[in-house]
PDB file of N, CA and C in Angstrom:
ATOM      1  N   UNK A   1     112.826  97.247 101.487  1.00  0.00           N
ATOM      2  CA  UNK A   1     111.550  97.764 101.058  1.00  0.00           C
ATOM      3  C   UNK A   1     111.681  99.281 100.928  1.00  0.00           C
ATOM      4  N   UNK A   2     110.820  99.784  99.573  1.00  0.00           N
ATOM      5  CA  UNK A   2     111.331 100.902  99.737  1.00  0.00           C
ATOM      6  C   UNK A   2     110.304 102.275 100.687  1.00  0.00           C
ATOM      7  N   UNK A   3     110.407 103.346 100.916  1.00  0.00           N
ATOM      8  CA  UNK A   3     109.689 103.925 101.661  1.00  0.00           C
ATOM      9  C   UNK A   3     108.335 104.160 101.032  1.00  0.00           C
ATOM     10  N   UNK A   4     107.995 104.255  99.618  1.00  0.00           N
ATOM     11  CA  UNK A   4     107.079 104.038  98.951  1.00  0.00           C
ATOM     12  C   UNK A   4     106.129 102.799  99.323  1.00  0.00           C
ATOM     13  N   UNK A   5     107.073 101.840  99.019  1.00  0.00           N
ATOM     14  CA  UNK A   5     106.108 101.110  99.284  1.00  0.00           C
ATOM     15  C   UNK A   5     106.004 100.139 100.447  1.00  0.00           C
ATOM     16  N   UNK A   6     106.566 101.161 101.774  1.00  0.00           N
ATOM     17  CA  UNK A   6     106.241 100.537 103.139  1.00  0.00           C
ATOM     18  C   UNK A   6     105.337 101.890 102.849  1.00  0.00           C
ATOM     19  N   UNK A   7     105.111 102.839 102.249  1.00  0.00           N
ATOM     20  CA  UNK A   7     104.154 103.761 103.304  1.00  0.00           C
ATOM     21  C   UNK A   7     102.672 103.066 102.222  1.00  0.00           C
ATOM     22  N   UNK A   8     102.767 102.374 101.069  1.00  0.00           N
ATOM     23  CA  UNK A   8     101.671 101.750 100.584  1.00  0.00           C
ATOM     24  C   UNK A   8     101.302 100.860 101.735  1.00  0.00           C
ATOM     25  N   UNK A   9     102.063  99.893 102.059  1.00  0.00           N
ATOM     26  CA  UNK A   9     102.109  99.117 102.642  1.00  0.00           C
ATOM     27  C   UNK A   9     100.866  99.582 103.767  1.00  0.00           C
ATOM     28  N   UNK A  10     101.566 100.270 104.312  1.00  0.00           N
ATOM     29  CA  UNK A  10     100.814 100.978 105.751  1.00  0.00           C
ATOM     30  C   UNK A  10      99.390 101.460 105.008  1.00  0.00           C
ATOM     31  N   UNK A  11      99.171 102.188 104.633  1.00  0.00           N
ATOM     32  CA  UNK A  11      98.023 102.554 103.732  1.00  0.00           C
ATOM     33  C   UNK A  11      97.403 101.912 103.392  1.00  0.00           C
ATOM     34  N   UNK A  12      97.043 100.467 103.073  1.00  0.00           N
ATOM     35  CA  UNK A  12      96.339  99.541 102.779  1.00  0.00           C
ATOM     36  C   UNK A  12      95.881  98.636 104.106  1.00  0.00           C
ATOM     37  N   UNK A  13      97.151  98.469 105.073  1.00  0.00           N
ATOM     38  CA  UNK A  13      96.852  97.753 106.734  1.00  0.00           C
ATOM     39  C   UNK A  13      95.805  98.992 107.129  1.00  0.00           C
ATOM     40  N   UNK A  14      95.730 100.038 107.138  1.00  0.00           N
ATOM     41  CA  UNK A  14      94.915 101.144 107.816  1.00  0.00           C
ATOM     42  C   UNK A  14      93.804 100.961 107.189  1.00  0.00           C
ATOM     43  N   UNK A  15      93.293 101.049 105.490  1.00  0.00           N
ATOM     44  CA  UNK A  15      92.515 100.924 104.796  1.00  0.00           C
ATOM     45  C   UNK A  15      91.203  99.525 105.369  1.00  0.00           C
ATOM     46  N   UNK A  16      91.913  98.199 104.894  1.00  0.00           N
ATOM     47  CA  UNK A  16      91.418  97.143 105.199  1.00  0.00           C
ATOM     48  C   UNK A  16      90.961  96.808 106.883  1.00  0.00           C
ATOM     49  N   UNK A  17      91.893  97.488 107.884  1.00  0.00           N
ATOM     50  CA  UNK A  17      91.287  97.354 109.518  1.00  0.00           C
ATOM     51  C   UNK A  17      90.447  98.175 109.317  1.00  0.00           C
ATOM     52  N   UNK A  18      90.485  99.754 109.017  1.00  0.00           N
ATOM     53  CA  UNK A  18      89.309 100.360 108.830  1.00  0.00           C
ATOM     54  C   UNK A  18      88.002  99.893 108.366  1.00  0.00           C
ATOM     55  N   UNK A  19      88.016  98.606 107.481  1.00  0.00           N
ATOM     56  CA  UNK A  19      86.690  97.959 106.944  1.00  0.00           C
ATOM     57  C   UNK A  19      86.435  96.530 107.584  1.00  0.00           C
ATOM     58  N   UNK A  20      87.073  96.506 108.690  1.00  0.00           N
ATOM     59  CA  UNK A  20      86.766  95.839 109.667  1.00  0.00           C
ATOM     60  C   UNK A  20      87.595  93.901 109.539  1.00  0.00           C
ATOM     61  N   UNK A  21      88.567  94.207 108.760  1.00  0.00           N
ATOM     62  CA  UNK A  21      89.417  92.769 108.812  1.00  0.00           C
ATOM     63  C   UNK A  21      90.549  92.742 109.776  1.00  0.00           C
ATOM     64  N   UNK A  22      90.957  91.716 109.995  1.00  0.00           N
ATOM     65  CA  UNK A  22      92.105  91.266 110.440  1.00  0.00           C
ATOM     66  C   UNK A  22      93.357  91.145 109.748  1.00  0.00           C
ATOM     67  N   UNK A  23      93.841  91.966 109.733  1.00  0.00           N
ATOM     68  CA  UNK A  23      95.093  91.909 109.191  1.00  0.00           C
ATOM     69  C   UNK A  23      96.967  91.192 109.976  1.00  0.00           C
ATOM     70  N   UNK A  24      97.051  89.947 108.516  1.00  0.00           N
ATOM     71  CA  UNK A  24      98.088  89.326 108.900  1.00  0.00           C
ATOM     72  C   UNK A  24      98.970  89.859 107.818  1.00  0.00           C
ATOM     73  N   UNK A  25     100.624  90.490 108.305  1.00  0.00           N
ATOM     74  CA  UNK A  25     101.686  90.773 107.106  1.00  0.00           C
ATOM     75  C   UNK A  25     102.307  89.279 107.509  1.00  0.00           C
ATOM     76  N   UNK A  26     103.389  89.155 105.994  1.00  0.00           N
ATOM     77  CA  UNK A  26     103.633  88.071 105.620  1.00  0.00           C
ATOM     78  C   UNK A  26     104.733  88.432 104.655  1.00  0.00           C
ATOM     79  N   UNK A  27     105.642  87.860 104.059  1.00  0.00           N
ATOM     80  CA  UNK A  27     106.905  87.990 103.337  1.00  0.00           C
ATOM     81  C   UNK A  27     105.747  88.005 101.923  1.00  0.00           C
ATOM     82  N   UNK A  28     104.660  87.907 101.477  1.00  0.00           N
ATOM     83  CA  UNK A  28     104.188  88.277  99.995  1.00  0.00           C
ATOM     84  C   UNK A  28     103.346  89.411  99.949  1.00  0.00           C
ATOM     85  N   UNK A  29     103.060  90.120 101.397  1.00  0.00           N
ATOM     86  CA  UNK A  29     101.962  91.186 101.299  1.00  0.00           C
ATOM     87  C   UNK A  29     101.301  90.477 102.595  1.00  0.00           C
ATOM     88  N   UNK A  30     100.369  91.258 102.541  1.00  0.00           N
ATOM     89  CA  UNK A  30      99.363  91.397 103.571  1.00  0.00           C
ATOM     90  C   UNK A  30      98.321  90.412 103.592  1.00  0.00           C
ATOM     91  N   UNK A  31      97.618  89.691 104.164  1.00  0.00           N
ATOM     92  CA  UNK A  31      96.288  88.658 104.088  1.00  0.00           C
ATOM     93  C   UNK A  31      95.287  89.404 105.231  1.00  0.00           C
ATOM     94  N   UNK A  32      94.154  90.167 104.660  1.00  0.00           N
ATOM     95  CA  UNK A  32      93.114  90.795 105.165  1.00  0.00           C
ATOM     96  C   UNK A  32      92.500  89.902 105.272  1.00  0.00           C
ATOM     97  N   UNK A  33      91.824  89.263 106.500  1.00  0.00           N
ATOM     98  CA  UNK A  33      90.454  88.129 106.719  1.00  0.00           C
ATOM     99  C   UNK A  33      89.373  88.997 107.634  1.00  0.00           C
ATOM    100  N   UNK A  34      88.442  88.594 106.972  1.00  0.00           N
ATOM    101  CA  UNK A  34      86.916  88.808 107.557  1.00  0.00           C
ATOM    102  C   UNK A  34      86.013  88.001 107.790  1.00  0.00           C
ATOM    103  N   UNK A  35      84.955  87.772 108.139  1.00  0.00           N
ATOM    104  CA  UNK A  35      84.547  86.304 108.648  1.00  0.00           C
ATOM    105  C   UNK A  35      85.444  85.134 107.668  1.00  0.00           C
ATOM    106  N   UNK A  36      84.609  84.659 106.667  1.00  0.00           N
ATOM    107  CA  UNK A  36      85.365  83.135 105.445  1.00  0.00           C
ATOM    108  C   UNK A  36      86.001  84.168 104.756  1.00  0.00           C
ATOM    109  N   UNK A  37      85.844  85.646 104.508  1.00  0.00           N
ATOM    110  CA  UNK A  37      87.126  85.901 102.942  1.00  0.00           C
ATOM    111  C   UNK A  37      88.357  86.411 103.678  1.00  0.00           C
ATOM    112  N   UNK A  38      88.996  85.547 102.828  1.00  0.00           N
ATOM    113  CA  UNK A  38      90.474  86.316 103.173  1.00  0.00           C
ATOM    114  C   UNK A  38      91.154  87.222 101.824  1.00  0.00           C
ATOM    115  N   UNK A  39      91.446  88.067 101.636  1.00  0.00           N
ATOM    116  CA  UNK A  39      91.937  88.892 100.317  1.00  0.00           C
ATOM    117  C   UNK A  39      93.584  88.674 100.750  1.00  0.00           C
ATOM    118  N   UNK A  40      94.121  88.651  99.747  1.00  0.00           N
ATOM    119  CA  UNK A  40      95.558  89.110  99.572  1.00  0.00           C
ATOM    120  C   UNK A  40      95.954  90.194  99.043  1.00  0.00           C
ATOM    121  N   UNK A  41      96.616  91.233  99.696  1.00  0.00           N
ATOM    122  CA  UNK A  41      96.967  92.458  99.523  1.00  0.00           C
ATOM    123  C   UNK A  41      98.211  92.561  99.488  1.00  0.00           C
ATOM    124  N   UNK A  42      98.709  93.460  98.139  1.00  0.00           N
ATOM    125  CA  UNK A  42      99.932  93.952  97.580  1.00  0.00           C
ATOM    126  C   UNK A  42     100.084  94.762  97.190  1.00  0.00           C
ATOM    127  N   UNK A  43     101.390  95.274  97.355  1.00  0.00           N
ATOM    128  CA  UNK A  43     101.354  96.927  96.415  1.00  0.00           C
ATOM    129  C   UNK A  43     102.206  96.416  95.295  1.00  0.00           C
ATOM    130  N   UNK A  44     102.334  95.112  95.348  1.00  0.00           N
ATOM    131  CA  UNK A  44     103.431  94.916  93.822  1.00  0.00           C
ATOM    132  C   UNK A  44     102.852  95.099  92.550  1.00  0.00           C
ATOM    133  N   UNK A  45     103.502  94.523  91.439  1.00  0.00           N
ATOM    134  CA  UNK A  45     102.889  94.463  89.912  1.00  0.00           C
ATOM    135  C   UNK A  45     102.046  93.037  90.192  1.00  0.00           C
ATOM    136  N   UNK A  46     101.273  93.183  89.311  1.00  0.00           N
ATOM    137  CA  UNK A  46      99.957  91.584  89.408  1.00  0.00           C
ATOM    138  C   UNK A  46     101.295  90.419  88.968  1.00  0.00           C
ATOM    139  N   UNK A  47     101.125  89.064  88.724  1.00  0.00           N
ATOM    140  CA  UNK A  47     102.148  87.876  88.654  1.00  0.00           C
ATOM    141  C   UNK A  47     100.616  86.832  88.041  1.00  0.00           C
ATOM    142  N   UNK A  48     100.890  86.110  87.714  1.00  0.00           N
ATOM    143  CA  UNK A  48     100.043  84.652  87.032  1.00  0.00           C
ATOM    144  C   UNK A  48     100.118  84.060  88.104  1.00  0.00           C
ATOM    145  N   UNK A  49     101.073  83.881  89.312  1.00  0.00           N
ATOM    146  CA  UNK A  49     100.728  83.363  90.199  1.00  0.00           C
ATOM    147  C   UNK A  49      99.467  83.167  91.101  1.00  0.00           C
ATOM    148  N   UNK A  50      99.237  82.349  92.131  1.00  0.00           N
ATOM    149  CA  UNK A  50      97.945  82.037  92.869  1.00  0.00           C
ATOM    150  C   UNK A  50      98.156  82.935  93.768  1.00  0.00           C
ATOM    151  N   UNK A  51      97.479  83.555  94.173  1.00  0.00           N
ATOM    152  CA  UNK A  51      97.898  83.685  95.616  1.00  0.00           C
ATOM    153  C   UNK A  51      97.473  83.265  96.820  1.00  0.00           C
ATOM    154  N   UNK A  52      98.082  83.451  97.906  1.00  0.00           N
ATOM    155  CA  UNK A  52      97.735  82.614  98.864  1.00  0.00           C
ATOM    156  C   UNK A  52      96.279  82.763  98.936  1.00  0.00           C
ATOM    157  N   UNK A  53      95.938  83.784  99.094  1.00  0.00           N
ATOM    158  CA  UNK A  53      94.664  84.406  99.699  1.00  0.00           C
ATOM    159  C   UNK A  53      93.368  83.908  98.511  1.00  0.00           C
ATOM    160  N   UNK A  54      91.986  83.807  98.795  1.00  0.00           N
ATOM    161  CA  UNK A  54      91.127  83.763  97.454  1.00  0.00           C
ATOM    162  C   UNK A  54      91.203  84.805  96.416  1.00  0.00           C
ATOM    163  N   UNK A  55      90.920  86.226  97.117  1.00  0.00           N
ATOM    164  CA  UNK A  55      90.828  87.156  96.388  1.00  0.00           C
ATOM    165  C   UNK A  55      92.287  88.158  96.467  1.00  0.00           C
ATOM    166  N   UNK A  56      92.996  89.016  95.623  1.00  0.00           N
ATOM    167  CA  UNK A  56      93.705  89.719  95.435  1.00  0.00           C
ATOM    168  C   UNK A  56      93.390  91.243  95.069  1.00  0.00           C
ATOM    169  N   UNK A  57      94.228  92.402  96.068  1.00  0.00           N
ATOM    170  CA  UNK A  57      93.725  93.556  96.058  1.00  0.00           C
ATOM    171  C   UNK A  57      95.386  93.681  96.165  1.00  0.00           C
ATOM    172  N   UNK A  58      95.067  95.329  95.127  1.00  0.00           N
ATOM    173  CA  UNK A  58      96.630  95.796  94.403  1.00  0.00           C
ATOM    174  C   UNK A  58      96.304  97.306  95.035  1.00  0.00           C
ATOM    175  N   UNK A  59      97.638  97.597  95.931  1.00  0.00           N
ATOM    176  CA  UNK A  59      97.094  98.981  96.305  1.00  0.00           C
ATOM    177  C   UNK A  59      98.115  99.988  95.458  1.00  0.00           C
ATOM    178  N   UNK A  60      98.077 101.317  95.086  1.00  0.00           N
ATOM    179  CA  UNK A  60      98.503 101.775  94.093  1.00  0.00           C
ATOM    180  C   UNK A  60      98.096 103.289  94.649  1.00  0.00           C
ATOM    181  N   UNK A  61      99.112 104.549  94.172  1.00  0.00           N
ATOM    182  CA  UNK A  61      99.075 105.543  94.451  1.00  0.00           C
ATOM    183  C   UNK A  61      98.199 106.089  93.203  1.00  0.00           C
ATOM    184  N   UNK A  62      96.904 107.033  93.446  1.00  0.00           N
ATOM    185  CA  UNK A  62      95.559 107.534  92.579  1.00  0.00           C
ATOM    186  C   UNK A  62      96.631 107.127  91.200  1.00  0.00           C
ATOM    187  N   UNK A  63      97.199 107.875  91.241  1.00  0.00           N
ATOM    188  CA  UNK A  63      97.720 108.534  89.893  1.00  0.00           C
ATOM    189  C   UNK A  63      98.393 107.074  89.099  1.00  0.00           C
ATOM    190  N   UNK A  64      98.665 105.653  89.309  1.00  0.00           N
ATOM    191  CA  UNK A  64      99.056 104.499  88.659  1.00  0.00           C
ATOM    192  C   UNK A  64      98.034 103.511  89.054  1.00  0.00           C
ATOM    193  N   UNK A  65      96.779 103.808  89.537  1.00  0.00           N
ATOM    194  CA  UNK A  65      95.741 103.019  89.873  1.00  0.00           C
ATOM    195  C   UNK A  65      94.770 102.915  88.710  1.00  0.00           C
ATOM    196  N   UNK A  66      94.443 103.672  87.585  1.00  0.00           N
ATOM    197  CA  UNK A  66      93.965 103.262  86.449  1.00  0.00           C
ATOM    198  C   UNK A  66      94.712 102.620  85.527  1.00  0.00           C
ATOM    199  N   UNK A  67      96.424 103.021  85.218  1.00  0.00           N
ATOM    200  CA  UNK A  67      96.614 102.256  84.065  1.00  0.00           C
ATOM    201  C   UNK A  67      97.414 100.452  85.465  1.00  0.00           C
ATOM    202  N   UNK A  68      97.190 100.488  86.468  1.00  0.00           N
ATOM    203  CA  UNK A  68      97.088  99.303  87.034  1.00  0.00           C
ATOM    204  C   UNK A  68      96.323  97.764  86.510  1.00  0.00           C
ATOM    205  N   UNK A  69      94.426  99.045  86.778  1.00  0.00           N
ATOM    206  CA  UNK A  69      93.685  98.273  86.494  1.00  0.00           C
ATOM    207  C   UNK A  69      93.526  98.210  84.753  1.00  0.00           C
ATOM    208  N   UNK A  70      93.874  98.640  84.069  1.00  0.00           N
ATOM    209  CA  UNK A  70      93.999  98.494  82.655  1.00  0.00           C
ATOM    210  C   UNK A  70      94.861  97.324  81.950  1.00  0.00           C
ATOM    211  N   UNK A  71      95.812  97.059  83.247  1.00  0.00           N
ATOM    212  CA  UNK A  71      96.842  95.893  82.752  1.00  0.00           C
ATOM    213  C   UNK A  71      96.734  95.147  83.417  1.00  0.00           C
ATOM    214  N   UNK A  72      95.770  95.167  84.347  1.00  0.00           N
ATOM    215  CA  UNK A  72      95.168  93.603  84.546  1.00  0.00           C
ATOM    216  C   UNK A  72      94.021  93.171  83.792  1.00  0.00           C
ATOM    217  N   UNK A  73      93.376  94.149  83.329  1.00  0.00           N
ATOM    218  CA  UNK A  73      91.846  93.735  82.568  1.00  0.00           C
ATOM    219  C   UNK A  73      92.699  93.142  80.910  1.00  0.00           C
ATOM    220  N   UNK A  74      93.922  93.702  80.672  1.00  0.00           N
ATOM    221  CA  UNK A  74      94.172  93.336  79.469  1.00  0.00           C
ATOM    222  C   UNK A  74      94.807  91.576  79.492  1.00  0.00           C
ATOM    223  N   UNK A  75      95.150  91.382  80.980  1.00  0.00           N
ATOM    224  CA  UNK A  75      95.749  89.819  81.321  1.00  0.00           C
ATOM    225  C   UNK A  75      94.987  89.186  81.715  1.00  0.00           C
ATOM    226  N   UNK A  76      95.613  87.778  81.733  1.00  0.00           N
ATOM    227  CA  UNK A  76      94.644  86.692  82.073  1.00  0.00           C
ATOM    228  C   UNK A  76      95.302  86.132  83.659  1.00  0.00           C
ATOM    229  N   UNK A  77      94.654  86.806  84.517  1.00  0.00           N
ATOM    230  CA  UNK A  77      95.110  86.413  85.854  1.00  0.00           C
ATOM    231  C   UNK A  77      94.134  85.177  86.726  1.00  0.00           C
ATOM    232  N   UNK A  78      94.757  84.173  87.492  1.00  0.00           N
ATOM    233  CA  UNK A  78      93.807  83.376  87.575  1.00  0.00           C
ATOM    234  C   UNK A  78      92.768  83.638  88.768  1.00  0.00           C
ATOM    235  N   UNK A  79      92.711  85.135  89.223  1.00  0.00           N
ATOM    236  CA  UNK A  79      92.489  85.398  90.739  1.00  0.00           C
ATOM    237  C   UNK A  79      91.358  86.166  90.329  1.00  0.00           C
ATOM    238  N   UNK A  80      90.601  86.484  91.159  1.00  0.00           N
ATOM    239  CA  UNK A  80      89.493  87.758  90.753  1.00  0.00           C
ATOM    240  C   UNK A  80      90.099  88.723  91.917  1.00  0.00           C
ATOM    241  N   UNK A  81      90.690  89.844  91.488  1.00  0.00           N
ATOM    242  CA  UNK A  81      91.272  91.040  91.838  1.00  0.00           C
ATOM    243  C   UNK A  81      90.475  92.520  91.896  1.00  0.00           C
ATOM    244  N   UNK A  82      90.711  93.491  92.713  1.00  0.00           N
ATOM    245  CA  UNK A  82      90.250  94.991  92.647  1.00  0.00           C
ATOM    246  C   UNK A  82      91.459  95.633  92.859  1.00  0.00           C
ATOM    247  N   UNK A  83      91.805  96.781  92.540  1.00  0.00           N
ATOM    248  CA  UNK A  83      92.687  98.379  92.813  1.00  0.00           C
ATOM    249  C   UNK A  83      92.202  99.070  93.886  1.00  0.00           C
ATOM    250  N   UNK A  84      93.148  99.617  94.242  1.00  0.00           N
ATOM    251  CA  UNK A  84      92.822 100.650  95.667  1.00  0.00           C
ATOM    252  C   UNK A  84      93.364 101.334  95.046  1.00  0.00           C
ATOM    253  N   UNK A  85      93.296 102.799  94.666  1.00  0.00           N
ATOM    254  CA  UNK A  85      93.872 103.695  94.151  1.00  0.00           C
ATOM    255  C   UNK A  85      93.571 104.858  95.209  1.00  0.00           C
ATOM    256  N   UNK A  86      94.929 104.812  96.143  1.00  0.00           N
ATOM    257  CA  UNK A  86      95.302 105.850  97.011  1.00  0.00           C
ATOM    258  C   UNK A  86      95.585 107.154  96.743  1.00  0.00           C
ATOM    259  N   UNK A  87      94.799 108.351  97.266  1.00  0.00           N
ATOM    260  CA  UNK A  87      94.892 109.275  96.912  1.00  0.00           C
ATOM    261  C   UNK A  87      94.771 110.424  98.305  1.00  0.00           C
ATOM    262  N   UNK A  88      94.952 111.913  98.300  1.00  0.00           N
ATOM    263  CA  UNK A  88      94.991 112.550  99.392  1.00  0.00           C
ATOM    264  C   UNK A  88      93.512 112.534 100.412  1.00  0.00           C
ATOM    265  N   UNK A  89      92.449 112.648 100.134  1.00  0.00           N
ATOM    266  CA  UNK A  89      91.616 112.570 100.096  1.00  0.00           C
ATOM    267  C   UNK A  89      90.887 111.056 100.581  1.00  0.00           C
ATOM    268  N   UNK A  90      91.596 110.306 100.391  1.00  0.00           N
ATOM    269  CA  UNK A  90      91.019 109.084 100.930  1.00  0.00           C
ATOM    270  C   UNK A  90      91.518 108.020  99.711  1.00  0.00           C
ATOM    271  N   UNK A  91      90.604 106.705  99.355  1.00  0.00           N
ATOM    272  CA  UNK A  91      90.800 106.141  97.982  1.00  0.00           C
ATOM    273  C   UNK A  91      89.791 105.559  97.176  1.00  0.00           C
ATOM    274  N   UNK A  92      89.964 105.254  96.197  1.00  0.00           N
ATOM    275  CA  UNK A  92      88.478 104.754  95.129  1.00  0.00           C
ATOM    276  C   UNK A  92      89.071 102.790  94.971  1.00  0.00           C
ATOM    277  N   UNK A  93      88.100 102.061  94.624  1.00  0.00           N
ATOM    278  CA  UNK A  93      88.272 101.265  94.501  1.00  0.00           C
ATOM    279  C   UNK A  93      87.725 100.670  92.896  1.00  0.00           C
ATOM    280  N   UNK A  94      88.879 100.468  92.493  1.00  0.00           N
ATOM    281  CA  UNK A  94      88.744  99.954  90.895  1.00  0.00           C
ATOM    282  C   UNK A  94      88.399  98.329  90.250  1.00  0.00           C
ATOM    283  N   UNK A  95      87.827  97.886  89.993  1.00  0.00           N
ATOM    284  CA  UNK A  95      87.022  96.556  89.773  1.00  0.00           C
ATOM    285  C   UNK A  95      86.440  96.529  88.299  1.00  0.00           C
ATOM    286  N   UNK A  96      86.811  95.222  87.841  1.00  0.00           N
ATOM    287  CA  UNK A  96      86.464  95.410  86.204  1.00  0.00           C
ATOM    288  C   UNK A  96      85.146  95.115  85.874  1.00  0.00           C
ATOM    289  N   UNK A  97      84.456  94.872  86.817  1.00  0.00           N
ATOM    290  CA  UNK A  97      82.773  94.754  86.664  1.00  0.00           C
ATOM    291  C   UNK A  97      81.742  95.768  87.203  1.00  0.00           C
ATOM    292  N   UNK A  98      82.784  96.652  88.097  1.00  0.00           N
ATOM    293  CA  UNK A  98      82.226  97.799  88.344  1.00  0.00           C
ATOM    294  C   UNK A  98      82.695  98.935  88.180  1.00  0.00           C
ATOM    295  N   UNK A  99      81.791 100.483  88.242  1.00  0.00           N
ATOM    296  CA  UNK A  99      82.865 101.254  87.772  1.00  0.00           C
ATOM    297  C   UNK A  99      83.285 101.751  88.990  1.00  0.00           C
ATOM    298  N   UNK A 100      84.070 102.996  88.762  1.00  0.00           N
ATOM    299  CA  UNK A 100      84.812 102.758  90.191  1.00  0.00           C
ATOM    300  C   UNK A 100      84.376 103.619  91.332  1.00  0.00           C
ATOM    301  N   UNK A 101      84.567 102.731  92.711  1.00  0.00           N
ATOM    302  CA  UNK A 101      83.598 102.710  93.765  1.00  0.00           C
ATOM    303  C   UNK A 101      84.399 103.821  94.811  1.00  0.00           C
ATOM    304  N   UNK A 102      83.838 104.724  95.115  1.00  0.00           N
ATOM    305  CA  UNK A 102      84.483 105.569  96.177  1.00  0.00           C
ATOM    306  C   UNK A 102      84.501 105.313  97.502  1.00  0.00           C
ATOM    307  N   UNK A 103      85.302 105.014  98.553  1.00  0.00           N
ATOM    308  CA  UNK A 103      85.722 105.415  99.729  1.00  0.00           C
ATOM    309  C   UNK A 103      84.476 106.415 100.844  1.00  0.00           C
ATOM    310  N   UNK A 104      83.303 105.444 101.488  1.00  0.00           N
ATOM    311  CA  UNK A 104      82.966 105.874 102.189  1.00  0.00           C
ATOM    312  C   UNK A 104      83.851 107.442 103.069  1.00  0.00           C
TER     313      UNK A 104
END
């Protein structure tokens, strides 16, 4: 793994406990659960695959977190997904039905 993306890695476990889930790592990413949702969290590229989890969250450094969410809105993924777009400052959260949501 590279240091990039163990320090994503870490950045998203901090992110998601911070909003009050349980976080399980796992050989595909991370599975954040909160009461019934569980999200699946990755810092990889999106896949057509299922993922384990219901929902899928892509964490991404600010600066590759828009054209992220641009190439998932242009695919047909079978998951309903959001962006974390990590930045110094904290991060925004990118969603194709909303615009994008800032970081209490």
């Amino acid at each position: 793994m590279s240091a990039e993306h163990a320090g994503l890695t870490d950045e998203a476990e901090s992110i998601f406990r911070g909003l009050g889930y349980d976080i399980e790592r796992g050989v595909d990413g991370l599975h954040a659960t909160r009461k019934w949702r569980t999200v699946h969290v990755t810092t990889g590229e999106p896949t057509n695959e299922e993922p384990a989890a219901g929902l899928r969250c892509f964490v991404a450094r600010a600066d590759r977190a828009d054209d992220l969410c641009a190439e998932l809105c242009e695919g047909e993924y079978p998951y309903d997904w959001a962006v974390i777009g990590v930045h110094d400052d904290g991060y925004d959260v990118l969603h194709p039905s909303a615009p994008t949501l800032e970081a209490p």
